[in-house]
N, C-alpha and C. Protein backbone atom coordinates (compact mmCIF):
# COMPACT_ATOMS: atom_id res chain seq x y z
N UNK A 1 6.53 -20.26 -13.69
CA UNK A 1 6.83 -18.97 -14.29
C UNK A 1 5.56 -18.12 -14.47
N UNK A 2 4.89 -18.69 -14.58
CA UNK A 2 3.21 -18.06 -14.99
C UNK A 2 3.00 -17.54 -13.82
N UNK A 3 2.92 -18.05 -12.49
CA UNK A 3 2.46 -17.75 -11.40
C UNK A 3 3.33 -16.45 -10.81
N UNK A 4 4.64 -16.20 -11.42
CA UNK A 4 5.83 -15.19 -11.06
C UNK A 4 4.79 -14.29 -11.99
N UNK A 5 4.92 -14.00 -13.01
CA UNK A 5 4.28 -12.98 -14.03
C UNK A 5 2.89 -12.52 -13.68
N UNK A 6 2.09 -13.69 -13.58
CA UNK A 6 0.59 -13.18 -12.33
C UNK A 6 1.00 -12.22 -11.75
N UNK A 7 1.73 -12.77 -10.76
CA UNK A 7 1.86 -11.99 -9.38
C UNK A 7 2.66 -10.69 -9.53
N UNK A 8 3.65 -10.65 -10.72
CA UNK A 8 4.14 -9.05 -10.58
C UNK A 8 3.44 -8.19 -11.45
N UNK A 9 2.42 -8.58 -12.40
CA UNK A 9 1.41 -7.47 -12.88
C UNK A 9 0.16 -7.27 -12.44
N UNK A 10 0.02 -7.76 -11.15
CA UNK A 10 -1.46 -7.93 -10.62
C UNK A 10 -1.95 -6.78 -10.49
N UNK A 11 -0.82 -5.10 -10.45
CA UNK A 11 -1.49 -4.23 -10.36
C UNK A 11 -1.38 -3.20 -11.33
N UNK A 12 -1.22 -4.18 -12.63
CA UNK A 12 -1.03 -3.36 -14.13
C UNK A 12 -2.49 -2.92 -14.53
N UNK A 13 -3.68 -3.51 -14.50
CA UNK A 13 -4.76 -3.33 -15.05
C UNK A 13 -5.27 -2.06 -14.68
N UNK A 14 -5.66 -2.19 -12.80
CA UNK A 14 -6.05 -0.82 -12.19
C UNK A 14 -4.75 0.19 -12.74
N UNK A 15 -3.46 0.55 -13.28
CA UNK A 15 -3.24 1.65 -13.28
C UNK A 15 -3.50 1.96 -14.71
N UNK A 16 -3.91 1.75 -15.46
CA UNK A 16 -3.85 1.99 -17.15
C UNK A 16 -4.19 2.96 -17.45
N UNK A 17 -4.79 3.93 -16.65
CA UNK A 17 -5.54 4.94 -16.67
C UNK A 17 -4.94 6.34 -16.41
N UNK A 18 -3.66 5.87 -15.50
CA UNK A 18 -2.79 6.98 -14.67
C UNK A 18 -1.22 6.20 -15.33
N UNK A 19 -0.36 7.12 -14.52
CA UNK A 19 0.68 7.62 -14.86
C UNK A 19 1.47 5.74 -15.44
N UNK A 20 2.97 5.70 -16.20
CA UNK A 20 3.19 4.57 -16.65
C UNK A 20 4.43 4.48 -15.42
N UNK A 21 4.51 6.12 -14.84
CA UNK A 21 5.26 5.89 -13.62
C UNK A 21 4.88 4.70 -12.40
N UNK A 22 3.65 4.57 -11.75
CA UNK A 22 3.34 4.31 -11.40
C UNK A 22 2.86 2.64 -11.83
N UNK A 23 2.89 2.24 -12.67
CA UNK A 23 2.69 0.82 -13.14
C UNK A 23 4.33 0.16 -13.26
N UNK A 24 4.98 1.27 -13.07
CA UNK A 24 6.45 0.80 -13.46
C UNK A 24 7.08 0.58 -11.48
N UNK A 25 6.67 1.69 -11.03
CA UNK A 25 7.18 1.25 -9.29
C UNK A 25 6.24 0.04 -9.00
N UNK A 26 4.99 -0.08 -9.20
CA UNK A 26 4.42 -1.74 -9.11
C UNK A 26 5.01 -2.69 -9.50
N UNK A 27 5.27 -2.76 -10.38
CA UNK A 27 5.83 -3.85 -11.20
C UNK A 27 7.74 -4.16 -10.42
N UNK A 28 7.98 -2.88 -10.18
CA UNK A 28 9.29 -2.97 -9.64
C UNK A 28 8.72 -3.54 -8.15
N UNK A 29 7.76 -3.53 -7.78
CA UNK A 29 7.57 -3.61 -5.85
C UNK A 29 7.32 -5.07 -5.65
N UNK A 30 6.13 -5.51 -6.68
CA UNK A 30 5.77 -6.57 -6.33
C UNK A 30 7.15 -7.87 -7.07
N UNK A 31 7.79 -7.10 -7.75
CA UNK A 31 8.74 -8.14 -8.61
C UNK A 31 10.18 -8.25 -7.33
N UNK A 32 10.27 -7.22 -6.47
CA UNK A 32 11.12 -7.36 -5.63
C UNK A 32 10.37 -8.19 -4.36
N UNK A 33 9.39 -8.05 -3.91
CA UNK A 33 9.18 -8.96 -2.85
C UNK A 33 9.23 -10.65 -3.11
N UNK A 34 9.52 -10.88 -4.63
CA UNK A 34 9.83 -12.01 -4.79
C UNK A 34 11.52 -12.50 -4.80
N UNK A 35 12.27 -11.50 -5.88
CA UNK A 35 13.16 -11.49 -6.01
C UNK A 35 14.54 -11.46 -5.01
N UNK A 36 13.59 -10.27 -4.06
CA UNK A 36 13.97 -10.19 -2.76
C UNK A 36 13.95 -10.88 -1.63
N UNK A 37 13.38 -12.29 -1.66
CA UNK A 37 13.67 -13.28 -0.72
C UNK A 37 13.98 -14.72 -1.63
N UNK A 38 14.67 -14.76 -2.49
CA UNK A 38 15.62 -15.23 -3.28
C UNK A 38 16.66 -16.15 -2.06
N UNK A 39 16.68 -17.31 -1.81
CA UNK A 39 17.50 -18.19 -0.75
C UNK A 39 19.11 -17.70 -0.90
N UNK A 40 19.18 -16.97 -2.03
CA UNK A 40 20.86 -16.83 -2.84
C UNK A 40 21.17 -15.49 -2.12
N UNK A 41 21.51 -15.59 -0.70
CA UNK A 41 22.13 -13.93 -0.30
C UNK A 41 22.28 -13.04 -1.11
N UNK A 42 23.90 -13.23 -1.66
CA UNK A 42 23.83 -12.39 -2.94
C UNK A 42 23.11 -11.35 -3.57
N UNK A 43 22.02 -12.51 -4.31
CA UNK A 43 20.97 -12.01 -5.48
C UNK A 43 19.88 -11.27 -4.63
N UNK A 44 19.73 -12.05 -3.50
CA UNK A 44 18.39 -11.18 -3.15
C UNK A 44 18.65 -9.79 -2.64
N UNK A 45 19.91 -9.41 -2.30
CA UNK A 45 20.22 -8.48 -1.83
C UNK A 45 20.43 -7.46 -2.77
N UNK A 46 21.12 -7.46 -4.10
CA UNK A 46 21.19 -6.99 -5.08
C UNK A 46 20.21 -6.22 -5.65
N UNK A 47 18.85 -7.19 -5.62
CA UNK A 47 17.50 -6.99 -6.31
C UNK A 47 17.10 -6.24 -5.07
N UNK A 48 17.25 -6.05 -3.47
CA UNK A 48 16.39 -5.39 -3.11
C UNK A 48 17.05 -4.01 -2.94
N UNK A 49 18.41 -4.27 -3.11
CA UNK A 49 19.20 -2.55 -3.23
C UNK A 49 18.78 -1.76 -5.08
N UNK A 50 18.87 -2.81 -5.82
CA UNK A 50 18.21 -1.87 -7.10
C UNK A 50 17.33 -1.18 -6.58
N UNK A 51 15.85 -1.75 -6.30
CA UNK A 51 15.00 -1.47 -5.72
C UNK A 51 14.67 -0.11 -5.49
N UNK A 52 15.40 -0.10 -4.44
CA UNK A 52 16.10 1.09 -3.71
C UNK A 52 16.23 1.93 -4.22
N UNK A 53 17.13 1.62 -5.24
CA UNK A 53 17.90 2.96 -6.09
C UNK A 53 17.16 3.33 -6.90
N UNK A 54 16.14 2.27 -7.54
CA UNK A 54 15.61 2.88 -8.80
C UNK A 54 14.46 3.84 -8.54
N UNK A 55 13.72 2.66 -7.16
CA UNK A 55 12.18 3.44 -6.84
C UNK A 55 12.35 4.86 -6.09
N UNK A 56 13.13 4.83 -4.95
CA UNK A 56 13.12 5.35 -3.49
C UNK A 56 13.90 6.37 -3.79
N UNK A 57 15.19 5.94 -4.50
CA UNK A 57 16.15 7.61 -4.66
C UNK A 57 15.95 8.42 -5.84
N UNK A 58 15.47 7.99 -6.95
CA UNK A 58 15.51 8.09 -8.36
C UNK A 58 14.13 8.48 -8.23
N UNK A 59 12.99 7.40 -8.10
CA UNK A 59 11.24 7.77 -8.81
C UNK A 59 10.85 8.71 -7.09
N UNK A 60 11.61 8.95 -6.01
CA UNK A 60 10.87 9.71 -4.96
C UNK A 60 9.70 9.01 -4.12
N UNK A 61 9.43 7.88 -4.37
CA UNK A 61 8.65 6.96 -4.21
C UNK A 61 9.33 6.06 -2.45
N UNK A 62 8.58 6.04 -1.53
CA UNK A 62 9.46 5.22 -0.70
C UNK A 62 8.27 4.25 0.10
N UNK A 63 8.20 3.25 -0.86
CA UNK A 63 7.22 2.36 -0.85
C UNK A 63 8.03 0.78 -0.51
N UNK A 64 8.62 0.56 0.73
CA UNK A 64 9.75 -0.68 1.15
C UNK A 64 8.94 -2.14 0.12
N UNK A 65 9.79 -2.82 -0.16
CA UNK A 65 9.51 -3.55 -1.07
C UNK A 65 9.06 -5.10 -0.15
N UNK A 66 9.14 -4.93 1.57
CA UNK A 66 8.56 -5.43 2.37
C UNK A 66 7.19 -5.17 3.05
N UNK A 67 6.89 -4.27 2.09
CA UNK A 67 5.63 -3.97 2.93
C UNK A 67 4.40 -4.96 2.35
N UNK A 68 3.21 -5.25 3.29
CA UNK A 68 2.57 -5.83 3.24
C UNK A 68 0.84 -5.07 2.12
N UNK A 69 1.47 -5.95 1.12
CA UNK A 69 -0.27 -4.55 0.27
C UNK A 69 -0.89 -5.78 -0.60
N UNK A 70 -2.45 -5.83 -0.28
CA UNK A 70 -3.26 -6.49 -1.23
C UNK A 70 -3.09 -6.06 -2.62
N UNK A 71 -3.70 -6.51 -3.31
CA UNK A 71 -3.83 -6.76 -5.10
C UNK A 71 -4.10 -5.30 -5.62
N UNK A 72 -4.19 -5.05 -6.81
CA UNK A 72 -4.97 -4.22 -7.06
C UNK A 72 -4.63 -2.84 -6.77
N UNK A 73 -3.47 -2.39 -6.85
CA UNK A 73 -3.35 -0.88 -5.70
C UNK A 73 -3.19 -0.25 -6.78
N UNK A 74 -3.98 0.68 -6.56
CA UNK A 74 -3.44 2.08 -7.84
C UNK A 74 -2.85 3.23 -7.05
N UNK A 75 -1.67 3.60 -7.91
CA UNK A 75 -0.94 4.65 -7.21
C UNK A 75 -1.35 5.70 -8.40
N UNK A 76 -1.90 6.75 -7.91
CA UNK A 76 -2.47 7.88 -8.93
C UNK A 76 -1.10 8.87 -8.73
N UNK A 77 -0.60 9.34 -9.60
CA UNK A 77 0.82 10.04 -9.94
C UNK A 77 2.26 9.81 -8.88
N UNK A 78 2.09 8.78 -8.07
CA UNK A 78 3.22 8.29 -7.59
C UNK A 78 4.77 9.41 -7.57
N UNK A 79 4.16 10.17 -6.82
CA UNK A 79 5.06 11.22 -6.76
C UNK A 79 4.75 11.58 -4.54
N UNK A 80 6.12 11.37 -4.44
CA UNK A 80 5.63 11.67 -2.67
C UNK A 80 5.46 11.14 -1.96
N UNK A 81 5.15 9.79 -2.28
CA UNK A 81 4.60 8.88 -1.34
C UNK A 81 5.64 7.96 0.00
N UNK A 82 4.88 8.38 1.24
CA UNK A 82 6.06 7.26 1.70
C UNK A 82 5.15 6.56 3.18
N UNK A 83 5.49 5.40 3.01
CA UNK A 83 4.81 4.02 3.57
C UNK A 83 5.76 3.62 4.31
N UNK A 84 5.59 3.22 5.50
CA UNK A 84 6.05 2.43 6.18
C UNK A 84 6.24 1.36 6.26
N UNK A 85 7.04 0.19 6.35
CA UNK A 85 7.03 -1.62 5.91
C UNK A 85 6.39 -2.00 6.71
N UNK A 86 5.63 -1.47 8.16
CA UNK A 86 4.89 -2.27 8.99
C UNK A 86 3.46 -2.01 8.55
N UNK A 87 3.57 -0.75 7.60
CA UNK A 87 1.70 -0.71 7.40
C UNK A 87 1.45 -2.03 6.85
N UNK A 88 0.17 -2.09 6.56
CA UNK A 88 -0.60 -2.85 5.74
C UNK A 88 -1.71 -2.26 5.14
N UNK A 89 -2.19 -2.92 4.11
CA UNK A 89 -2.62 -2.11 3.05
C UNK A 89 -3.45 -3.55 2.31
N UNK A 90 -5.37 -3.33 2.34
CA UNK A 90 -5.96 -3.98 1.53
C UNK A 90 -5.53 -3.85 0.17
N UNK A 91 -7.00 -4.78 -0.46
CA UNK A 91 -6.69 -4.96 -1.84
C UNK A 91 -7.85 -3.86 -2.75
N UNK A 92 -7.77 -3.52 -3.24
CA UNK A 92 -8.11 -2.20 -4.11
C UNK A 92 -7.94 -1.33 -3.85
N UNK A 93 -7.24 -1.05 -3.33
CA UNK A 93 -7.12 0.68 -3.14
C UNK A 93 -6.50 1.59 -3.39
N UNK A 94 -6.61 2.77 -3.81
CA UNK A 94 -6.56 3.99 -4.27
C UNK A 94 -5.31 5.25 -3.17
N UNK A 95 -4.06 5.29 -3.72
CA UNK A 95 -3.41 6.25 -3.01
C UNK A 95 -3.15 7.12 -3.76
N UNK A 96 -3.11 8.61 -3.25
CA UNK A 96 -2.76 9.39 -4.24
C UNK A 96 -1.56 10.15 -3.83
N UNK A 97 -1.04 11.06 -4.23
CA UNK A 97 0.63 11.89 -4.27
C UNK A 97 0.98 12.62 -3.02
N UNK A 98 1.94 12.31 -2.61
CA UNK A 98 2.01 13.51 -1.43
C UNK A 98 1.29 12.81 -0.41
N UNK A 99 1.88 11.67 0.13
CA UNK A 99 1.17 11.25 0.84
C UNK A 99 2.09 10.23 2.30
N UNK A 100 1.37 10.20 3.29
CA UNK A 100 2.64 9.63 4.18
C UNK A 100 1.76 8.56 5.06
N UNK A 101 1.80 7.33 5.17
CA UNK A 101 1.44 6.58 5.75
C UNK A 101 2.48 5.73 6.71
N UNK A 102 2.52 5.71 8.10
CA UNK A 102 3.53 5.04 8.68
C UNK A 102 3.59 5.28 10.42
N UNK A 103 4.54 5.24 10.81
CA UNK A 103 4.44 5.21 12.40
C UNK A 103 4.54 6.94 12.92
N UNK A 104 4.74 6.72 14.53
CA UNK A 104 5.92 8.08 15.06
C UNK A 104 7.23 7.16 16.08
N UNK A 105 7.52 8.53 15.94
CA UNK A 105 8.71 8.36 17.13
C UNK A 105 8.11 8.93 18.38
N UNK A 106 8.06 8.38 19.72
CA UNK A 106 7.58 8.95 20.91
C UNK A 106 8.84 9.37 21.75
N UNK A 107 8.12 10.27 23.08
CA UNK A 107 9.34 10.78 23.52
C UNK A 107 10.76 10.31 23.98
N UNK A 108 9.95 8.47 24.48
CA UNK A 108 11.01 7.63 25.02
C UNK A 108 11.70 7.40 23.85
N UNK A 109 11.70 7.55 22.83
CA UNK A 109 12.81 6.89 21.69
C UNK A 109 12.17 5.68 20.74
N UNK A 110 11.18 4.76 21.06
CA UNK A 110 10.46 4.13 20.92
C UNK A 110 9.88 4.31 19.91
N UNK A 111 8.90 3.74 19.07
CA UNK A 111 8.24 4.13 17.92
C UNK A 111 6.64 3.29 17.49
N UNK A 112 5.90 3.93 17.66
CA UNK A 112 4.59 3.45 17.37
C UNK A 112 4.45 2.48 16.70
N UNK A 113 3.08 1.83 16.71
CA UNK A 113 2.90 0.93 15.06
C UNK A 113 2.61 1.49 14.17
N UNK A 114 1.93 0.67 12.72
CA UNK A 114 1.67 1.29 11.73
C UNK A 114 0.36 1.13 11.26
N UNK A 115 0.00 1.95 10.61
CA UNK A 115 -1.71 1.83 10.63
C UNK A 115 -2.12 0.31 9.32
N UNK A 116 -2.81 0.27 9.82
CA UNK A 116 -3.73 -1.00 8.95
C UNK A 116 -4.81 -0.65 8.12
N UNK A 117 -4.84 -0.54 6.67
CA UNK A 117 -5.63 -0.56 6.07
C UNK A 117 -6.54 -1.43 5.57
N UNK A 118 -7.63 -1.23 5.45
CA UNK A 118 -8.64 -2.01 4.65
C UNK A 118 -8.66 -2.33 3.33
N UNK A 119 -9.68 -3.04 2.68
CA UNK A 119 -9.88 -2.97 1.66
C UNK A 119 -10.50 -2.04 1.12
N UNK A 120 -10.33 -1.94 -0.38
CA UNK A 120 -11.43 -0.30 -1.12
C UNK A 120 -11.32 0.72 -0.40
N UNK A 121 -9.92 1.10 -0.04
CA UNK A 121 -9.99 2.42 0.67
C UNK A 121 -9.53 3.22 -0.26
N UNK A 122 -9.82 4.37 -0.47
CA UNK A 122 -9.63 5.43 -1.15
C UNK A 122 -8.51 6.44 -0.27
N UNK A 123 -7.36 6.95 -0.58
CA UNK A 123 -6.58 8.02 0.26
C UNK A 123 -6.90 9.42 -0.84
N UNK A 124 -6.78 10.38 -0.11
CA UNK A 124 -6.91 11.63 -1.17
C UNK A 124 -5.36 12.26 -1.17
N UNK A 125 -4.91 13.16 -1.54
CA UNK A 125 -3.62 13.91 -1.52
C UNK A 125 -3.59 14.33 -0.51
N UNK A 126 -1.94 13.92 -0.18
CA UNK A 126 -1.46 15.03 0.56
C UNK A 126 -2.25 14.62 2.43
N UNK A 127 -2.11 13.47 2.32
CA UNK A 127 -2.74 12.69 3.45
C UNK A 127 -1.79 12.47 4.37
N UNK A 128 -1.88 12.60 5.85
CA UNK A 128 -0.94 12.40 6.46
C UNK A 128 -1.83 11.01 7.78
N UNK A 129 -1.23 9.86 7.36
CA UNK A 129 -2.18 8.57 8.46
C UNK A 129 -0.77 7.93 9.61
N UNK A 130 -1.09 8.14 10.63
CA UNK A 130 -0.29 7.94 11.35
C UNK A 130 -0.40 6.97 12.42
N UNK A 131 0.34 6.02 13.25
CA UNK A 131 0.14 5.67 14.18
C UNK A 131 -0.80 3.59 14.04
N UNK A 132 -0.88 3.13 15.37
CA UNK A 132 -1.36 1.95 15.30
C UNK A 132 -2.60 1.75 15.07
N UNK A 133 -3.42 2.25 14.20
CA UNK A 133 -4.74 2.88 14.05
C UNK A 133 -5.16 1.81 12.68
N UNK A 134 -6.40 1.93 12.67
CA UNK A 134 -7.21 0.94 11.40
C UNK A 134 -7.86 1.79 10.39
N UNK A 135 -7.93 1.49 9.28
CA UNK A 135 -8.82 2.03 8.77
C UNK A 135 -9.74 1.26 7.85
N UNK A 136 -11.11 1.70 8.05
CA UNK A 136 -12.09 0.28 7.80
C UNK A 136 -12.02 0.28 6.62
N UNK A 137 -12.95 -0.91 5.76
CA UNK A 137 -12.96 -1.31 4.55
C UNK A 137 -14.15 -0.53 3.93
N UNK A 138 -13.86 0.09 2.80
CA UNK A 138 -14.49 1.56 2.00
C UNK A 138 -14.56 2.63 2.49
N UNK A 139 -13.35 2.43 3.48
CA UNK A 139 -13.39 4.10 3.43
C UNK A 139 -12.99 4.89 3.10
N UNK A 140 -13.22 6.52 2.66
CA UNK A 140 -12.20 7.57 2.34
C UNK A 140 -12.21 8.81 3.01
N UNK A 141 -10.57 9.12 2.46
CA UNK A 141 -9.78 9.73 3.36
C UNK A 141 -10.07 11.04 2.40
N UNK A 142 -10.25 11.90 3.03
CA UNK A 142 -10.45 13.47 2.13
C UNK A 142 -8.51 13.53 2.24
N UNK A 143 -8.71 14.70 0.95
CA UNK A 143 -6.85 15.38 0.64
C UNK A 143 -6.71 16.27 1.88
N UNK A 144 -5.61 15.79 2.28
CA UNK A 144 -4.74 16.96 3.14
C UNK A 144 -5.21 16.45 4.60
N UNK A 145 -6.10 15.24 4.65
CA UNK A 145 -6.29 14.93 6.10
C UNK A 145 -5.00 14.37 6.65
N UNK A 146 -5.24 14.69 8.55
CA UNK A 146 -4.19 13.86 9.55
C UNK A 146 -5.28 12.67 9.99
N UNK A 147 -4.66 12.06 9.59
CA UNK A 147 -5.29 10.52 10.36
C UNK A 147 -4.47 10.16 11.52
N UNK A 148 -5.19 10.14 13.15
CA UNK A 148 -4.51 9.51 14.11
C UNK A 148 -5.44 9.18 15.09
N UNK A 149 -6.26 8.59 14.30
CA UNK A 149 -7.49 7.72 15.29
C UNK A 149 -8.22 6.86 13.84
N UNK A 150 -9.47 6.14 14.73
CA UNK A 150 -9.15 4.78 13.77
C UNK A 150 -10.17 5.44 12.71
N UNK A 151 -10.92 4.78 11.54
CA UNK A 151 -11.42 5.24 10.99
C UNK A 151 -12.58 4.00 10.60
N UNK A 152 -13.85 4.01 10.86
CA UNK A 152 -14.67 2.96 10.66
C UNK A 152 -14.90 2.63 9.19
N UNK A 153 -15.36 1.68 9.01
CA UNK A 153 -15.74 0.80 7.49
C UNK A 153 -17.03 1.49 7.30
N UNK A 154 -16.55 2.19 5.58
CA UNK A 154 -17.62 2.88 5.46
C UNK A 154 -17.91 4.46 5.81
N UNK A 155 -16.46 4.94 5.75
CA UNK A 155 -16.75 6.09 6.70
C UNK A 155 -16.21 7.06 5.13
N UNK A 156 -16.50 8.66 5.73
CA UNK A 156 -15.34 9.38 5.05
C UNK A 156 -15.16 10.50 5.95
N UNK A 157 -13.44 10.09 5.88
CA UNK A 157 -12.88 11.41 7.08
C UNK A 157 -12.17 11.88 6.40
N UNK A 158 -12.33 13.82 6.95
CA UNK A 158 -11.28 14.80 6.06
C UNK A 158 -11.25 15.46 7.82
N UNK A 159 -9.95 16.16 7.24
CA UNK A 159 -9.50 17.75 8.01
C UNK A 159 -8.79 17.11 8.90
N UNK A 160 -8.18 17.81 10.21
CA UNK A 160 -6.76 17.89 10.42
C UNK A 160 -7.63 18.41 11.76
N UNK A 161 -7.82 17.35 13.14
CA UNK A 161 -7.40 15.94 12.49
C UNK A 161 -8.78 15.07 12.10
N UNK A 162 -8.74 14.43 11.04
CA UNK A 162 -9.42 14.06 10.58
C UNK A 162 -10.96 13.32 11.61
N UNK A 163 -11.91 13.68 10.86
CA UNK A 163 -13.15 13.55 11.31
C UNK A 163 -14.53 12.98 10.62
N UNK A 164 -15.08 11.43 11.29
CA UNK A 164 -15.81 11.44 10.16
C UNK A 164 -17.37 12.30 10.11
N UNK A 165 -17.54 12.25 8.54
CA UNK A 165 -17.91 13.69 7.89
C UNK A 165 -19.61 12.95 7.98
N UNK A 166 -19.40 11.42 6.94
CA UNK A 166 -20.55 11.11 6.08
C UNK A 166 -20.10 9.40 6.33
N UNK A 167 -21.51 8.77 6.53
CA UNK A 167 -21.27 7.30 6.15
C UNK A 167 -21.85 7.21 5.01
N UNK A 168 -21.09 5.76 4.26
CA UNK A 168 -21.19 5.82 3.04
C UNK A 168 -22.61 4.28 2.88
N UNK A 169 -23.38 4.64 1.69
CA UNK A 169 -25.14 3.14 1.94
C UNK A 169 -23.53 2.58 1.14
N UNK A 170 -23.18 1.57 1.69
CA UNK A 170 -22.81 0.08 1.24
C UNK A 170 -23.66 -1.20 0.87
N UNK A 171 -23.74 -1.64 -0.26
CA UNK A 171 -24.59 -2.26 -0.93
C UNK A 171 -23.56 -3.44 0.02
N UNK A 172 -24.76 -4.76 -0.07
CA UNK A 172 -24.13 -5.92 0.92
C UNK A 172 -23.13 -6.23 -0.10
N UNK A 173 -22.89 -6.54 -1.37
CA UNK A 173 -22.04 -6.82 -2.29
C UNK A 173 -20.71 -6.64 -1.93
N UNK A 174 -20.80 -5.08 -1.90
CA UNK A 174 -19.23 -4.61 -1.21
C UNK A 174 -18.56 -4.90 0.15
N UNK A 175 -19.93 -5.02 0.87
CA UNK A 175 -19.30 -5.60 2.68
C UNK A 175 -18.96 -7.09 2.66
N UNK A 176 -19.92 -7.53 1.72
CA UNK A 176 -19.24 -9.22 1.45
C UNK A 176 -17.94 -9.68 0.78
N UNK A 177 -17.46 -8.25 -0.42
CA UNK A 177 -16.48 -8.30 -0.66
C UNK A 177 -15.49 -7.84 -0.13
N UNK A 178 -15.49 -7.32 0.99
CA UNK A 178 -14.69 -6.83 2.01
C UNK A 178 -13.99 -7.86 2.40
N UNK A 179 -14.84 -8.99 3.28
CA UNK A 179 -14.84 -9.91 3.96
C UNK A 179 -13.50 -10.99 3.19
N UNK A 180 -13.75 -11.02 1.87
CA UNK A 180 -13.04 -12.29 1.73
C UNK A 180 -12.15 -12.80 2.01
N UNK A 181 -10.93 -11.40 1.53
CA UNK A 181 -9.64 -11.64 1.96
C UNK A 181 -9.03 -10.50 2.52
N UNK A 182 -8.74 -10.43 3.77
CA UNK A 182 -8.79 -9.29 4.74
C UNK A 182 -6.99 -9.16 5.03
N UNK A 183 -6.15 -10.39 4.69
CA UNK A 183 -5.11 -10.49 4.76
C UNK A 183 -3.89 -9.67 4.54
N UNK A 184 -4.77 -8.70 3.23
CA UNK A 184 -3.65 -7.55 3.03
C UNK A 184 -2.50 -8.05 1.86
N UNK A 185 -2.49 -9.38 1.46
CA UNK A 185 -0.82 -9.83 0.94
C UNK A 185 -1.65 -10.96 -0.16
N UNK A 186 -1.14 -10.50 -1.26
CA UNK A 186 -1.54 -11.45 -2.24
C UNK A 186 -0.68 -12.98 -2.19
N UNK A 187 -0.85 -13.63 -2.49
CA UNK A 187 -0.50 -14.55 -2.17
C UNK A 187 1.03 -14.49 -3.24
N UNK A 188 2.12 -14.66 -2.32
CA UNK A 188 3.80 -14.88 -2.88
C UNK A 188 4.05 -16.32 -3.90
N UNK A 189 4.29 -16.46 -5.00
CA UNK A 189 4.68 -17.44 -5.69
C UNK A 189 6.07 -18.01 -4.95
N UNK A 190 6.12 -19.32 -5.37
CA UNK A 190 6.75 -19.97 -4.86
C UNK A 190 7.95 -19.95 -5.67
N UNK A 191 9.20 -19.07 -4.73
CA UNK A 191 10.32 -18.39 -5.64
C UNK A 191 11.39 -19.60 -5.69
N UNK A 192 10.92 -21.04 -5.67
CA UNK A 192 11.77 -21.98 -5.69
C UNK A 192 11.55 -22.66 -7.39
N UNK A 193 10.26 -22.32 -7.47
CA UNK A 193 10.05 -22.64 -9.16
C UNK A 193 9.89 -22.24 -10.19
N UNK A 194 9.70 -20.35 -9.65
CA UNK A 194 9.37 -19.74 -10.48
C UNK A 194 10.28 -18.75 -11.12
N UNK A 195 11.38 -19.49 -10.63
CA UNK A 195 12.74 -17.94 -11.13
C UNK A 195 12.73 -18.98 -11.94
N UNK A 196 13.81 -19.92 -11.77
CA UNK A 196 14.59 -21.06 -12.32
C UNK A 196 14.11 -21.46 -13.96
């Protein structure tokens, strides 16, 4: 049970600062990727249609409760946002409102991948990141940029389409902490012991 409660407030601390909206769709996201693969058809289905209803139609928020996101994410006013379930998404990082991370549709009908984030990335407002593209670990995204090329570790790209501006002195501290866990996905409690 301890290890269930870990894992669905892991990203209560970073938001304390910003909205209680936003600590409340966390808490709803990471509590459904557990709840939501629940062995009990039924239940898990239930918990991932609340989900749904509460975050996606209700809070405007369309953050799939399958998507893959490290620890630590602060959503700064959680208003706008919409993610794709194939992105991925390090652990600390910073998204802000009005913001769209996810694939395209191409002419054949077909549909791109989704971009990969790093760790300690910073997004600014009103960001538009598109496509099978990376974006390195510390980097940031100026407000109102198109992201559709990759973006190096350490960088900061703004404007439309985004361009990098400035590299950022990275103390080795932070590139070592880059390194550790690059995985993107905090580690899932084991929903066989921890509901029950």
């Amino acid at each position: 049970m301890k290890n269930f409660v870990n894992y669905i407030f892991q990203d209560w601390e970073v938001n304390k600062e910003g909205s209680s909206k936003s600590r409340f769709i966390l808490l709803m996201f990471r509590a459904t990727q557990i709840l939501g693969r629940l062995p009990i058809p039924f239940l898990s289905g239930f918990f991932r249609n609340f989900y749904t209803l509460i975050v996606e139609w209700l809070l405007g928020v369309e953050l799939p409760w399958d998507t893959k996101i490290g620890s630590d994410l602060r959503l700064i006013h959680g208003v706008g946002l919409v993610v794709n379930n194939g992105t991925i998404i390090g652990h600390n990082c910073i998204i802000r409102h009005s913001t769209t991370i996810g694939n395209k549709k191409l002419p054949d009908g077909s549909y791109t991948g989704s971009p990969k984030i790093g760790n300690n990335v910073e997004v600014g407002s009103n960001v538009v990141i598109i496509g099978p593209i990376t974006i390195g670990n510390n980097a940031v995204i100026g407000a109102g940029s198109v992201v559709v090329k990759d973006v190096p570790e350490g960088a900061v790209a703004v404007g439309n389409p985004a361009k990098v501006i400035k590299r950022l002195n990275l103390t080795s501290a932070q590139t070592d902490h880059s390194e550790e866990d690059n995985s993107a996905q905090a580690r899932l409690p084991d929903t066989t012991s921890c509901i029950y």
